[in-house]
C-alpha atoms as a PDB file:
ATOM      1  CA  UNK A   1       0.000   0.000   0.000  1.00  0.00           C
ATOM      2  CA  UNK A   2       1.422   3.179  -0.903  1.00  0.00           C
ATOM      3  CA  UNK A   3       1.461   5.629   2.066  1.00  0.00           C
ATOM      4  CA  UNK A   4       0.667   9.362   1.203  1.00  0.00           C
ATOM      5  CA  UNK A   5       1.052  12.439   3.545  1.00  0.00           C
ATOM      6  CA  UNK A   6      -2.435  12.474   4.520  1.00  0.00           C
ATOM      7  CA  UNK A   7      -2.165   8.816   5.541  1.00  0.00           C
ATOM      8  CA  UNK A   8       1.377   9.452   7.571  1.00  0.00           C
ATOM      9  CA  UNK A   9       0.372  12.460   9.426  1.00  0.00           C
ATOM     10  CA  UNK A  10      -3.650  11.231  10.324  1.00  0.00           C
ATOM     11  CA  UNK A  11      -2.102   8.021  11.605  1.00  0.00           C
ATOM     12  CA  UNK A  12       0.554  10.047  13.368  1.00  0.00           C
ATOM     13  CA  UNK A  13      -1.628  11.091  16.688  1.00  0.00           C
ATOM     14  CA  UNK A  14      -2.716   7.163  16.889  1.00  0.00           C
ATOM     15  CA  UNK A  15       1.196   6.007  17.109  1.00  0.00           C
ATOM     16  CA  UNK A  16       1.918   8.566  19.316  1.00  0.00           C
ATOM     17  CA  UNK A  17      -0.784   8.059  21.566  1.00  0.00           C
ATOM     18  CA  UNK A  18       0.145   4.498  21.465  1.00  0.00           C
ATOM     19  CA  UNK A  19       4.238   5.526  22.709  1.00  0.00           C
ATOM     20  CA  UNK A  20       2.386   7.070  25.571  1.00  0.00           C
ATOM     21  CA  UNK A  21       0.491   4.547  26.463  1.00  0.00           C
ATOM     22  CA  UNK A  22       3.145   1.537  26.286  1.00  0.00           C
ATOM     23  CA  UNK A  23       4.939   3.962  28.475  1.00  0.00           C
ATOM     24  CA  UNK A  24       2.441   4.273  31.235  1.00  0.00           C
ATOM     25  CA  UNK A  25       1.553   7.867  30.548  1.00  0.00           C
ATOM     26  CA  UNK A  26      -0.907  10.289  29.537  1.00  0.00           C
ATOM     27  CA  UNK A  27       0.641  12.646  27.204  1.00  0.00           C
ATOM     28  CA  UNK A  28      -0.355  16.403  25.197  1.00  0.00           C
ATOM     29  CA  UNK A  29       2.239  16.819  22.240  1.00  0.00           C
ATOM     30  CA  UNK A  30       2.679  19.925  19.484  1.00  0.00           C
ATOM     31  CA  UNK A  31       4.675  19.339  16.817  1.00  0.00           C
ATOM     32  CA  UNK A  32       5.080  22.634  14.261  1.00  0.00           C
ATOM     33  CA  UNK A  33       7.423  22.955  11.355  1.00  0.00           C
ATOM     34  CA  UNK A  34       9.094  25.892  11.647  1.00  0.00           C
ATOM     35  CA  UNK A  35       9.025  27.411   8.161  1.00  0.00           C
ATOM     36  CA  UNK A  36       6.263  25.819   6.620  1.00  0.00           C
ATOM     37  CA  UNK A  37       4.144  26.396   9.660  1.00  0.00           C
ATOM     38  CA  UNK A  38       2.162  23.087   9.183  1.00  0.00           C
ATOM     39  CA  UNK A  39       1.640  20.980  12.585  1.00  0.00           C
ATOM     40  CA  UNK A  40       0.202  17.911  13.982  1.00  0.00           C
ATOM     41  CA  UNK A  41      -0.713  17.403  17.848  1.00  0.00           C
ATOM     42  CA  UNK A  42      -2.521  15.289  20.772  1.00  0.00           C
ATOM     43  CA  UNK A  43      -4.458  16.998  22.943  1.00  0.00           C
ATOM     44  CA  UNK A  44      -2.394  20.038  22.003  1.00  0.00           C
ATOM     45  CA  UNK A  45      -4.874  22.705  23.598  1.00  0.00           C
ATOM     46  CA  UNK A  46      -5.458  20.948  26.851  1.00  0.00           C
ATOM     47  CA  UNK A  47      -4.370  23.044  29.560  1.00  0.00           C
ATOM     48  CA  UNK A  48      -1.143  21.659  31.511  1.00  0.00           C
ATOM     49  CA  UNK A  49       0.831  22.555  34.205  1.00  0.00           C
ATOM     50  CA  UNK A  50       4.071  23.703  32.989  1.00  0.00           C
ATOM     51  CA  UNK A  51       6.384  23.613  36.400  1.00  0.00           C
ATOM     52  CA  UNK A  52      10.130  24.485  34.788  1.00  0.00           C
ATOM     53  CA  UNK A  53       9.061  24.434  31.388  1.00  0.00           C
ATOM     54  CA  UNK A  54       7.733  28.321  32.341  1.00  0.00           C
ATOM     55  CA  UNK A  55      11.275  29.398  32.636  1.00  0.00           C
ATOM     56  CA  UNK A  56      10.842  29.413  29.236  1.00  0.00           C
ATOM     57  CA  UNK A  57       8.095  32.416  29.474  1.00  0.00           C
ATOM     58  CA  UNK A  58      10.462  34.497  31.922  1.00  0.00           C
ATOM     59  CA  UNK A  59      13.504  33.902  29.719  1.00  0.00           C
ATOM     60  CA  UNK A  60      11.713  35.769  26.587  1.00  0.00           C
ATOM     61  CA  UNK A  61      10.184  38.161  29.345  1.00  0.00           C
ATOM     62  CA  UNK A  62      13.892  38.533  30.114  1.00  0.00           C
ATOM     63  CA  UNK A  63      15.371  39.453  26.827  1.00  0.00           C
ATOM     64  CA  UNK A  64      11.950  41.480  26.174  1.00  0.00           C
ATOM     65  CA  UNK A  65      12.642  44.078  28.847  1.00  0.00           C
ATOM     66  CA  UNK A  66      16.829  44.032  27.799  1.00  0.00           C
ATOM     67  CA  UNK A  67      15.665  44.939  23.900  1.00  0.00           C
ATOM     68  CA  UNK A  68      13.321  47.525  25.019  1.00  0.00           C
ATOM     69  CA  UNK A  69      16.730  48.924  27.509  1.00  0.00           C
ATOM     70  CA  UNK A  70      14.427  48.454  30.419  1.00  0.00           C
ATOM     71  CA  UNK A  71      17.314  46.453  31.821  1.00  0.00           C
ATOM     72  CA  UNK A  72      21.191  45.575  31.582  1.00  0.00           C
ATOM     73  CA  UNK A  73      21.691  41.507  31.099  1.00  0.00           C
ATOM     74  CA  UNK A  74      25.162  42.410  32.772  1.00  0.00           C
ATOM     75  CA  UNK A  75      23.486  44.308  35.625  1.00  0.00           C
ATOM     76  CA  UNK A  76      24.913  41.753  38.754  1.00  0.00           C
ATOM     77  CA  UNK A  77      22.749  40.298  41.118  1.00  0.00           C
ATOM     78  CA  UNK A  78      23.605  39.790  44.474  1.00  0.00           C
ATOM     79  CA  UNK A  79      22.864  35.844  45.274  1.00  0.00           C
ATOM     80  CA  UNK A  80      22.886  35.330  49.189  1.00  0.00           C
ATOM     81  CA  UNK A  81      22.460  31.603  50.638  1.00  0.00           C
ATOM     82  CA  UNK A  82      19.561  32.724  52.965  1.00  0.00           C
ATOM     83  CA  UNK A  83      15.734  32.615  51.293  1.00  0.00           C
ATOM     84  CA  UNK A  84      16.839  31.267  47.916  1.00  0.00           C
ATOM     85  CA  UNK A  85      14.277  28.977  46.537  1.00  0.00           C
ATOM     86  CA  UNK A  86      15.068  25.319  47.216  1.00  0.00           C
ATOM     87  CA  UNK A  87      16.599  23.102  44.481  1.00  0.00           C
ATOM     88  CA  UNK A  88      18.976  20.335  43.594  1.00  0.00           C
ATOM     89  CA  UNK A  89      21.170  22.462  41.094  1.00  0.00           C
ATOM     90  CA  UNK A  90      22.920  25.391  40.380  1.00  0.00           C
ATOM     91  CA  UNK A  91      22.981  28.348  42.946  1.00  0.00           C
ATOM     92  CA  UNK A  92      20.188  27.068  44.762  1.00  0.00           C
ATOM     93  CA  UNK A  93      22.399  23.914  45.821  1.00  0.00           C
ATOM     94  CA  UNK A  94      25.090  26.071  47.033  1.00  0.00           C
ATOM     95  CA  UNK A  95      25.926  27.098  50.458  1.00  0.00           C
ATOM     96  CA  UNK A  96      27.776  30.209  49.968  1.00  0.00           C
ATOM     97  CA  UNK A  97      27.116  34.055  48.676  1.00  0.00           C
ATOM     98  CA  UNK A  98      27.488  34.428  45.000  1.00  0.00           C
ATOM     99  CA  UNK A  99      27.310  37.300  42.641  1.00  0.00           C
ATOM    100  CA  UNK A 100      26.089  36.606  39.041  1.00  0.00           C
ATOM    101  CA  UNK A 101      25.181  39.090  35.665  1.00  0.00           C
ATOM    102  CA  UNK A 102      21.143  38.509  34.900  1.00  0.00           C
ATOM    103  CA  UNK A 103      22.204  36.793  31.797  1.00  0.00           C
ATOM    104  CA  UNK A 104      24.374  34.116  33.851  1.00  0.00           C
ATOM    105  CA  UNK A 105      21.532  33.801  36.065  1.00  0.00           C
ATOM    106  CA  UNK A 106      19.614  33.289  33.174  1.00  0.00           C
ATOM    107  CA  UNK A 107      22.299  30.516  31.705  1.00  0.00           C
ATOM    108  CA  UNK A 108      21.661  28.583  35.130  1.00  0.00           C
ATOM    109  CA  UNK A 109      18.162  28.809  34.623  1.00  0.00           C
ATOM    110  CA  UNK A 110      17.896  27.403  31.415  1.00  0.00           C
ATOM    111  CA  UNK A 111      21.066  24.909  31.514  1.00  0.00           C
ATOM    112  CA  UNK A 112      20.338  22.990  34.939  1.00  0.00           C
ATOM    113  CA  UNK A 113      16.848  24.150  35.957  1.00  0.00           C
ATOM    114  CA  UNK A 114      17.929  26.047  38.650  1.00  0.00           C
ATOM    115  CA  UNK A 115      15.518  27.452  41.166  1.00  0.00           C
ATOM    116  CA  UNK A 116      16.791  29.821  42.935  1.00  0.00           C
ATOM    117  CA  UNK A 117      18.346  31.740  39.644  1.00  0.00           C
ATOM    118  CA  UNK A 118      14.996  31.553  38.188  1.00  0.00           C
ATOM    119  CA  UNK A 119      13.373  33.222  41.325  1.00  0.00           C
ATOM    120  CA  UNK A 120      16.171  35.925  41.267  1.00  0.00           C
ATOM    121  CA  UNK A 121      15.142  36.570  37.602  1.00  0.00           C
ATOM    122  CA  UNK A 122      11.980  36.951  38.275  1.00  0.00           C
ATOM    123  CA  UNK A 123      11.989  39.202  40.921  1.00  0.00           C
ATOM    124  CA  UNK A 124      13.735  41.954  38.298  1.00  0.00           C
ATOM    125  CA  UNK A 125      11.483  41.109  35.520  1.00  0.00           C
ATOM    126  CA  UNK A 126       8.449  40.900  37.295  1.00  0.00           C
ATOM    127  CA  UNK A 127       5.708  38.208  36.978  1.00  0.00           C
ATOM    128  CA  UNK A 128       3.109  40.513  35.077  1.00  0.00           C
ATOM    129  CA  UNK A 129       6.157  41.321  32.521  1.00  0.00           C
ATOM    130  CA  UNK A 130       5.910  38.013  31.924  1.00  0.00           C
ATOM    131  CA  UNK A 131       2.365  37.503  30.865  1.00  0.00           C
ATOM    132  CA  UNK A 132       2.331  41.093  29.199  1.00  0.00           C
ATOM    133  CA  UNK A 133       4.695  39.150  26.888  1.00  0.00           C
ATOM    134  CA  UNK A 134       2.961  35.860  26.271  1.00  0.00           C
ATOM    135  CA  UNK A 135      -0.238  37.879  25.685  1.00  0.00           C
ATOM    136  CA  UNK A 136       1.584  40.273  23.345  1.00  0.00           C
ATOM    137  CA  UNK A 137       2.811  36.885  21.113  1.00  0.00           C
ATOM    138  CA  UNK A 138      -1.232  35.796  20.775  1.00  0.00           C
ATOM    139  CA  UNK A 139      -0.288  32.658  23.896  1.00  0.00           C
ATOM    140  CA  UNK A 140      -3.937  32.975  25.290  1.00  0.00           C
ATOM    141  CA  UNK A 141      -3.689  29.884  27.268  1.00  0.00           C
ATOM    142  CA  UNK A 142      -0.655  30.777  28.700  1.00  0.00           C
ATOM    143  CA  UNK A 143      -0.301  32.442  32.574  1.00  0.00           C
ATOM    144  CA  UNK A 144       2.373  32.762  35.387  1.00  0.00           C
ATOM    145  CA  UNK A 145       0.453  32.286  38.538  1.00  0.00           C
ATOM    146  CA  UNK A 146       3.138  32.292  40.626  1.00  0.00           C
ATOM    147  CA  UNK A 147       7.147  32.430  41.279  1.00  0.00           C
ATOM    148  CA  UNK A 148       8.549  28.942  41.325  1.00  0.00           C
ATOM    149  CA  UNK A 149       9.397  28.881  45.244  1.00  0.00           C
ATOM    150  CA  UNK A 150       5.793  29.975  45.655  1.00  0.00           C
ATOM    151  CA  UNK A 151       4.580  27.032  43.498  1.00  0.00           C
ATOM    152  CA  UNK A 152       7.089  24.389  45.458  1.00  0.00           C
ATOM    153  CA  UNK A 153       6.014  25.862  48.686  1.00  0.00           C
ATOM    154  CA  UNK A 154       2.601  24.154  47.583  1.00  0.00           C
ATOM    155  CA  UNK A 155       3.542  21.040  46.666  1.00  0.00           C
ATOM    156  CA  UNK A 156       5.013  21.073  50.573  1.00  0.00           C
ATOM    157  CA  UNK A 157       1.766  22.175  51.663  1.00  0.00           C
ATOM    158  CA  UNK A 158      -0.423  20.169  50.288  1.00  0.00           C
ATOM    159  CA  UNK A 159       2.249  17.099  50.855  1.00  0.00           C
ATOM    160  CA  UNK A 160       1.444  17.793  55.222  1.00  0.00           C
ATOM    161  CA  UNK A 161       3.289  17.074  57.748  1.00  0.00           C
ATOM    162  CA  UNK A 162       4.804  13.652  56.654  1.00  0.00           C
ATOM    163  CA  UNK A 163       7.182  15.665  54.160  1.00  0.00           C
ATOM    164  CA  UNK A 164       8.324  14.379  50.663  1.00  0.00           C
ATOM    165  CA  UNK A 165       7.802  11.046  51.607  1.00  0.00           C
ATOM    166  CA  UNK A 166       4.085  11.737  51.250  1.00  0.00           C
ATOM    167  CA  UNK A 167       4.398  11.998  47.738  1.00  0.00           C
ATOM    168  CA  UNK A 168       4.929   8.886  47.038  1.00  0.00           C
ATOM    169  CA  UNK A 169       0.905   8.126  48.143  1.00  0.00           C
ATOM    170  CA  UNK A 170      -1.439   8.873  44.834  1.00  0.00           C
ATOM    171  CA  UNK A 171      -4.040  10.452  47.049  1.00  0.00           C
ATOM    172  CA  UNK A 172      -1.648  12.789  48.145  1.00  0.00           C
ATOM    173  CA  UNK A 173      -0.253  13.412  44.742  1.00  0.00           C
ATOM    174  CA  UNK A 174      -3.689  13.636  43.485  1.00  0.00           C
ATOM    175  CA  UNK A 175      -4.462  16.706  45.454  1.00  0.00           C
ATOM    176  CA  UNK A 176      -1.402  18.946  44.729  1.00  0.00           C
ATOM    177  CA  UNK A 177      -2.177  22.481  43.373  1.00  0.00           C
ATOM    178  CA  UNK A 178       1.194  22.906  41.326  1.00  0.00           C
ATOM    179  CA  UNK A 179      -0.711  19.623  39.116  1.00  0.00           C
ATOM    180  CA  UNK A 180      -3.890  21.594  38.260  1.00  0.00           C
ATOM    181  CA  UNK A 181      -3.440  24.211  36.103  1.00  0.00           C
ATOM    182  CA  UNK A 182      -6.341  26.218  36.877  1.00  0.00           C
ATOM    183  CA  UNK A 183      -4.090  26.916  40.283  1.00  0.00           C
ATOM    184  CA  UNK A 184      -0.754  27.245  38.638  1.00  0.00           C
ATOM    185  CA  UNK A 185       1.310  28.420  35.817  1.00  0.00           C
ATOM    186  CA  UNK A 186       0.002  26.916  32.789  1.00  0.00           C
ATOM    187  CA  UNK A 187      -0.032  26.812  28.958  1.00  0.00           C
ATOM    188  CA  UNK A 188      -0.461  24.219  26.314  1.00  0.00           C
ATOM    189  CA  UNK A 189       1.322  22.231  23.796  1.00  0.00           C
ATOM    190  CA  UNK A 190       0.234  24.289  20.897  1.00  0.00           C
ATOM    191  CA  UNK A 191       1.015  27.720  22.744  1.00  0.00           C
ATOM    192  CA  UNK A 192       4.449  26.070  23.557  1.00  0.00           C
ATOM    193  CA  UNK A 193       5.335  25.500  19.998  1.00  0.00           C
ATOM    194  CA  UNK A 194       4.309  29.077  18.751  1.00  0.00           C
ATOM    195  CA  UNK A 195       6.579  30.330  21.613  1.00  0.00           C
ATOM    196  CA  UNK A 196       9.607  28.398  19.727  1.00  0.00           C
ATOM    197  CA  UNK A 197       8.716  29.577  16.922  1.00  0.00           C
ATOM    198  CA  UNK A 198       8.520  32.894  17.209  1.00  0.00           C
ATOM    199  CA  UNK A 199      11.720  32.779  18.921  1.00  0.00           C
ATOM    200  CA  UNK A 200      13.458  30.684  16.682  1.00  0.00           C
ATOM    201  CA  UNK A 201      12.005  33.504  13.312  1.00  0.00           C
ATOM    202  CA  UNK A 202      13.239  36.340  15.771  1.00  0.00           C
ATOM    203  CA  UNK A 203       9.330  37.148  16.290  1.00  0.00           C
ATOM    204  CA  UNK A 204       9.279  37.155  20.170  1.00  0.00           C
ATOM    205  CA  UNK A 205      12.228  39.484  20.242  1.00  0.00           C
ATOM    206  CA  UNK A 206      14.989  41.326  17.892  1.00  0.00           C
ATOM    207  CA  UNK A 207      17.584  39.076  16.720  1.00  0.00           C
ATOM    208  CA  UNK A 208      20.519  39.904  18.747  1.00  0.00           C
ATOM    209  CA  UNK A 209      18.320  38.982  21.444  1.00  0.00           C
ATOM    210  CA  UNK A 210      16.390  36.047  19.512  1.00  0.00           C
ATOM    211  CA  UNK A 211      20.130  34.672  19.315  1.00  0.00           C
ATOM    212  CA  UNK A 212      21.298  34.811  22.642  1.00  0.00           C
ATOM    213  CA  UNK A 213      17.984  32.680  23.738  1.00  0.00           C
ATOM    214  CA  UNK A 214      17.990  29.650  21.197  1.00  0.00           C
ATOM    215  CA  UNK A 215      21.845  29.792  22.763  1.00  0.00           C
ATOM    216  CA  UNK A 216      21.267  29.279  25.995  1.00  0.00           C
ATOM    217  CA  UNK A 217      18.429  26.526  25.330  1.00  0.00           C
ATOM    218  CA  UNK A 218      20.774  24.323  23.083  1.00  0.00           C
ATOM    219  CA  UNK A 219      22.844  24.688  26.453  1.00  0.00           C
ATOM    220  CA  UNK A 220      20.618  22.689  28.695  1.00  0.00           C
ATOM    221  CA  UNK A 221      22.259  19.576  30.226  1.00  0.00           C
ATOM    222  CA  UNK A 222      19.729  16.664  30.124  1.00  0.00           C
ATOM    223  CA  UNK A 223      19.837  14.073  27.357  1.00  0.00           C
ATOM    224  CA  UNK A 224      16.900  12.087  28.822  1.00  0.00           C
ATOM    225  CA  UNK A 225      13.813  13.502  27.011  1.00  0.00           C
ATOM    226  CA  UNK A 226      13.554  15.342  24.271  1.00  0.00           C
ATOM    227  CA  UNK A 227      17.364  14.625  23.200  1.00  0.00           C
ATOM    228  CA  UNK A 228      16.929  11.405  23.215  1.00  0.00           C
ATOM    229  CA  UNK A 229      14.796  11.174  20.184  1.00  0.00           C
ATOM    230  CA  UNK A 230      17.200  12.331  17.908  1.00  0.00           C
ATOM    231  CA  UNK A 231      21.028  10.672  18.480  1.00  0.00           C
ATOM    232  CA  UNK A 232      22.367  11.760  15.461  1.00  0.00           C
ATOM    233  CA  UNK A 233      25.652  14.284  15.973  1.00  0.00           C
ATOM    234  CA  UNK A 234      24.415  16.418  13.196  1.00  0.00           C
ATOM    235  CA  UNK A 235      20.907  17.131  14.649  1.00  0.00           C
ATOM    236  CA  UNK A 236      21.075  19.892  17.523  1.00  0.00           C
ATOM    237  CA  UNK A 237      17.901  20.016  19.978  1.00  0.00           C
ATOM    238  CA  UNK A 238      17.764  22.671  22.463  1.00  0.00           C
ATOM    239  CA  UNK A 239      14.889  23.157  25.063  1.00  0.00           C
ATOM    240  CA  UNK A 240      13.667  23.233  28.609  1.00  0.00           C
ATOM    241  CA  UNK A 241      12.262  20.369  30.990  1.00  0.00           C
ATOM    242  CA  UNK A 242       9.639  20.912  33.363  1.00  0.00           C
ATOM    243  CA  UNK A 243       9.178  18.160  36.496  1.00  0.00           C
ATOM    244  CA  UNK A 244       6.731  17.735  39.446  1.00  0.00           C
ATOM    245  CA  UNK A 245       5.436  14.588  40.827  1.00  0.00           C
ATOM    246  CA  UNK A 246       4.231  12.017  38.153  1.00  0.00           C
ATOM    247  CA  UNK A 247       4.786  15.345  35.787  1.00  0.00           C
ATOM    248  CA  UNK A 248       7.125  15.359  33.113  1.00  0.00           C
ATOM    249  CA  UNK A 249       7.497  17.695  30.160  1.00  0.00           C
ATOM    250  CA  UNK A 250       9.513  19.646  27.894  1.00  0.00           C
ATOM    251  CA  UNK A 251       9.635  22.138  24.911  1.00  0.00           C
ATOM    252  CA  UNK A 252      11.907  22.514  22.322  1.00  0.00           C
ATOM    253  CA  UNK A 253      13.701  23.166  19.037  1.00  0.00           C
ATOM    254  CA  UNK A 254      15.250  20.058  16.471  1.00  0.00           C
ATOM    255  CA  UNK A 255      17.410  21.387  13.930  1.00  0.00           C
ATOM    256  CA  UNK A 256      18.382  19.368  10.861  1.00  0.00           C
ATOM    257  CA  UNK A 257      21.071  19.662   8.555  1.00  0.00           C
ATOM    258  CA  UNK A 258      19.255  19.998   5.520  1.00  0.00           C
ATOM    259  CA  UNK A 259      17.604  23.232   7.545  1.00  0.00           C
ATOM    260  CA  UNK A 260      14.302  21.750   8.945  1.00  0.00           C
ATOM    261  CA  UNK A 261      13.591  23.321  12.128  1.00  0.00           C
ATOM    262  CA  UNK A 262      10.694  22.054  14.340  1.00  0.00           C
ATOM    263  CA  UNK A 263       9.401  23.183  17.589  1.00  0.00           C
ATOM    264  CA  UNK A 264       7.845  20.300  19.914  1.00  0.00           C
ATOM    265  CA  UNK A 265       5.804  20.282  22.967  1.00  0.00           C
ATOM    266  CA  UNK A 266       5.331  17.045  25.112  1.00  0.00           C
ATOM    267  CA  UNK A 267       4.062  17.499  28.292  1.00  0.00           C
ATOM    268  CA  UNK A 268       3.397  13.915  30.503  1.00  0.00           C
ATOM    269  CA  UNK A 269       1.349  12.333  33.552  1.00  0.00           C
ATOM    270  CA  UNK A 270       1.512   9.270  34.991  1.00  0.00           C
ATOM    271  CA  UNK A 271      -0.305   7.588  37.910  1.00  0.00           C
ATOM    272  CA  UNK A 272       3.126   6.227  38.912  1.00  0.00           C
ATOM    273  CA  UNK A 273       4.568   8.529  42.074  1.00  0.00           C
ATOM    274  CA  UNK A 274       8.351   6.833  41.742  1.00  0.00           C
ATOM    275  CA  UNK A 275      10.757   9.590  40.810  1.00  0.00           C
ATOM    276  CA  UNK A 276      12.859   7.611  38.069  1.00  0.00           C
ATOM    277  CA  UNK A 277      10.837   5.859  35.304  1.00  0.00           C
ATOM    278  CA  UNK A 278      12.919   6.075  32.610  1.00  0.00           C
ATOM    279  CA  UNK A 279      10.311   4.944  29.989  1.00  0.00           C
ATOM    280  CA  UNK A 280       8.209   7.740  31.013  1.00  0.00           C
ATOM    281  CA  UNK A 281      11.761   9.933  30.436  1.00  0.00           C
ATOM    282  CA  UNK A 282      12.326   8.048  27.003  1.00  0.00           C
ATOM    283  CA  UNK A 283       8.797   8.564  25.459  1.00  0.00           C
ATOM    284  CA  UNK A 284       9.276  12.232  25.371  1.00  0.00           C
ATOM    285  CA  UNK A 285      12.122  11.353  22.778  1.00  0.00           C
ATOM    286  CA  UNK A 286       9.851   8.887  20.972  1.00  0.00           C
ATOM    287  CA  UNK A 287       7.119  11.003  20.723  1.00  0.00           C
ATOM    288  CA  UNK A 288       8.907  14.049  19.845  1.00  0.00           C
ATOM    289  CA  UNK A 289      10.613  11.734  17.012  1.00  0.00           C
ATOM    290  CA  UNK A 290       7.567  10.474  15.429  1.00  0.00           C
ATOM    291  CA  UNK A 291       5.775  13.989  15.340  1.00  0.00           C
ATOM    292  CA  UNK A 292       9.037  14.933  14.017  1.00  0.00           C
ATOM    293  CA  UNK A 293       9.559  12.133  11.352  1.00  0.00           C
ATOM    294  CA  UNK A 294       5.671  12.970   9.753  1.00  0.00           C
ATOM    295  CA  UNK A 295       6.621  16.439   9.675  1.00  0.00           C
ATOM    296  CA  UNK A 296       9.690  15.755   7.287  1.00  0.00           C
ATOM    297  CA  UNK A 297       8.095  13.209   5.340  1.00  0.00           C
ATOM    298  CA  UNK A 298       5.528  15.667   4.125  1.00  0.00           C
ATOM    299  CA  UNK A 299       7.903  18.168   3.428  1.00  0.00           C
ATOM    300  CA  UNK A 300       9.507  15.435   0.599  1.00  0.00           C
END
């Protein structure tokens, strides 16, 4: 049977729903081309919680604010140890004082997920700079609720008094605020991937700035996800995970030699509350990959 582009990307959403399921997850994915501008998704305008993946947002806030010389990215930020948000990486793992430019904050951010740098950020950007510039790029389903120390301060909340180790009952899980999105930051798949774009076109900001942002994204240090779809040396994917309890996501950009540029959104569930499941890492890859893979074979 001879397979034509209508067949390979109306089958697409059926495979890809079927990745997520072998996987033990329930998944929203976005899959845009760039250039051409032509897309395929699951549940790609259900709303999600977004948990790191809205760094994202604050980074184009960010560079939004530098371009319109409403800030210096050099401008240094004093980092003390005491009230930084809590985190396993970057300055908010450290014990002592440090002093870093908003763009290295920024860098931390983006590269390890750090907390505390995030936080710092957004205290000089501000969190309604933030959705001024989602709304001003069309992202209607898109909102920062809160700082990301406020929205962890929730999850230890709502865990009680038995701590983290709550979390690994699914009636606790179940009623965590940073997992609803009508009580958190939020977005969808679909508003993800216009973000990307209009980034990666130099739409969301001017190019010196559009630049410096697709920089520090191919500069994030997990392989586990997204990456992992595409392990080819000549294919460069840049983007930002997001994690919570049985919540895994991430957004990003898969460049091709040839010049094919694509912009996916996968954001995860699972009913599992153990904090490694590497098949629930992997199918973000696999997904991302298949989305990916219909894309290009229309554009033959």
């Amino acid at each position: 049977m001879v397979v034509t582009r209508t067949d390979t990307l109306s089958e697409t959403p059926d495979r890809i729903r079927a990745a997520f399921a072998d996987a033990g997850v329930g998944g929203r994915l976005h899959a845009l081309d760039i250039d051409s501008g032509a897309g395929l998704g699951v549940d790609a305008d259900e709303s999600v919680p977004t948990a790191s993946v809205h760094k994202l947002c604050l980074l184009v806030a960010l560079h939004d604010r530098a371009s319109n010389g409403e800030l210096d990215l050099t401008e240094p930020v004093d980092c003390p140890p005491q009230g930084r948000t809590p985190g396993p990486t970057g300055i908010a793992a450290m014990l002592d004082t440090a002093r870093l430019s908003l763009r290295d904050l920024a860098y931390l951010m983006m590269a390890v997920s750090d907390n505390a740098a995030a936080d710092l950020l957004l205290a000089r950007v501000g969190l309604d700079a933030v959705n001024r510039t989602t709304a001003r790029l069309g992202l209607d389903a898109t909102r920062a609720v809160h700082s990301f120390g406020a929205m962890l301060a929730t999850v230890k909340e709502d865990a009680g008094p038995a701590g983290a180790g709550a979390l690994a009952d699914p009636h606790v899980v179940a009623r965590l605020r940073a997992l609803d999105p009508a009580r958190t930051n939020h977005s969808t798949a679909r508003d993800m991937t216009r973000l990307l774009r209009a980034v990666w076109r130099d739409e969301a900001c001017p190019p010196e700035h559009g630049a410096a942002i697709r920089r520090v994204m191919g500069l994030q240090v997990w392989p586990h996800r997204l990456a992992s779809g595409f392990p080819f040396d000549d294919v460069h994917v840049a983007g930002k995970t997001g994690s919570l309890p049985t919540l895994r996501n991430e957004v990003g950009v898969v460049e091709y030699p040839d010049g094919g540029r694509y912009a996916v959104a996968v954001f995860t569930r699972t009913a599992q509350t153990a904090g490694t499941l590497p098949a629930a890492d992997a199918v973000i890859g696999t997904a991302a990959r298949i989305a990916v893979d219909a894309l290009r074979a229309g554009r033959a």
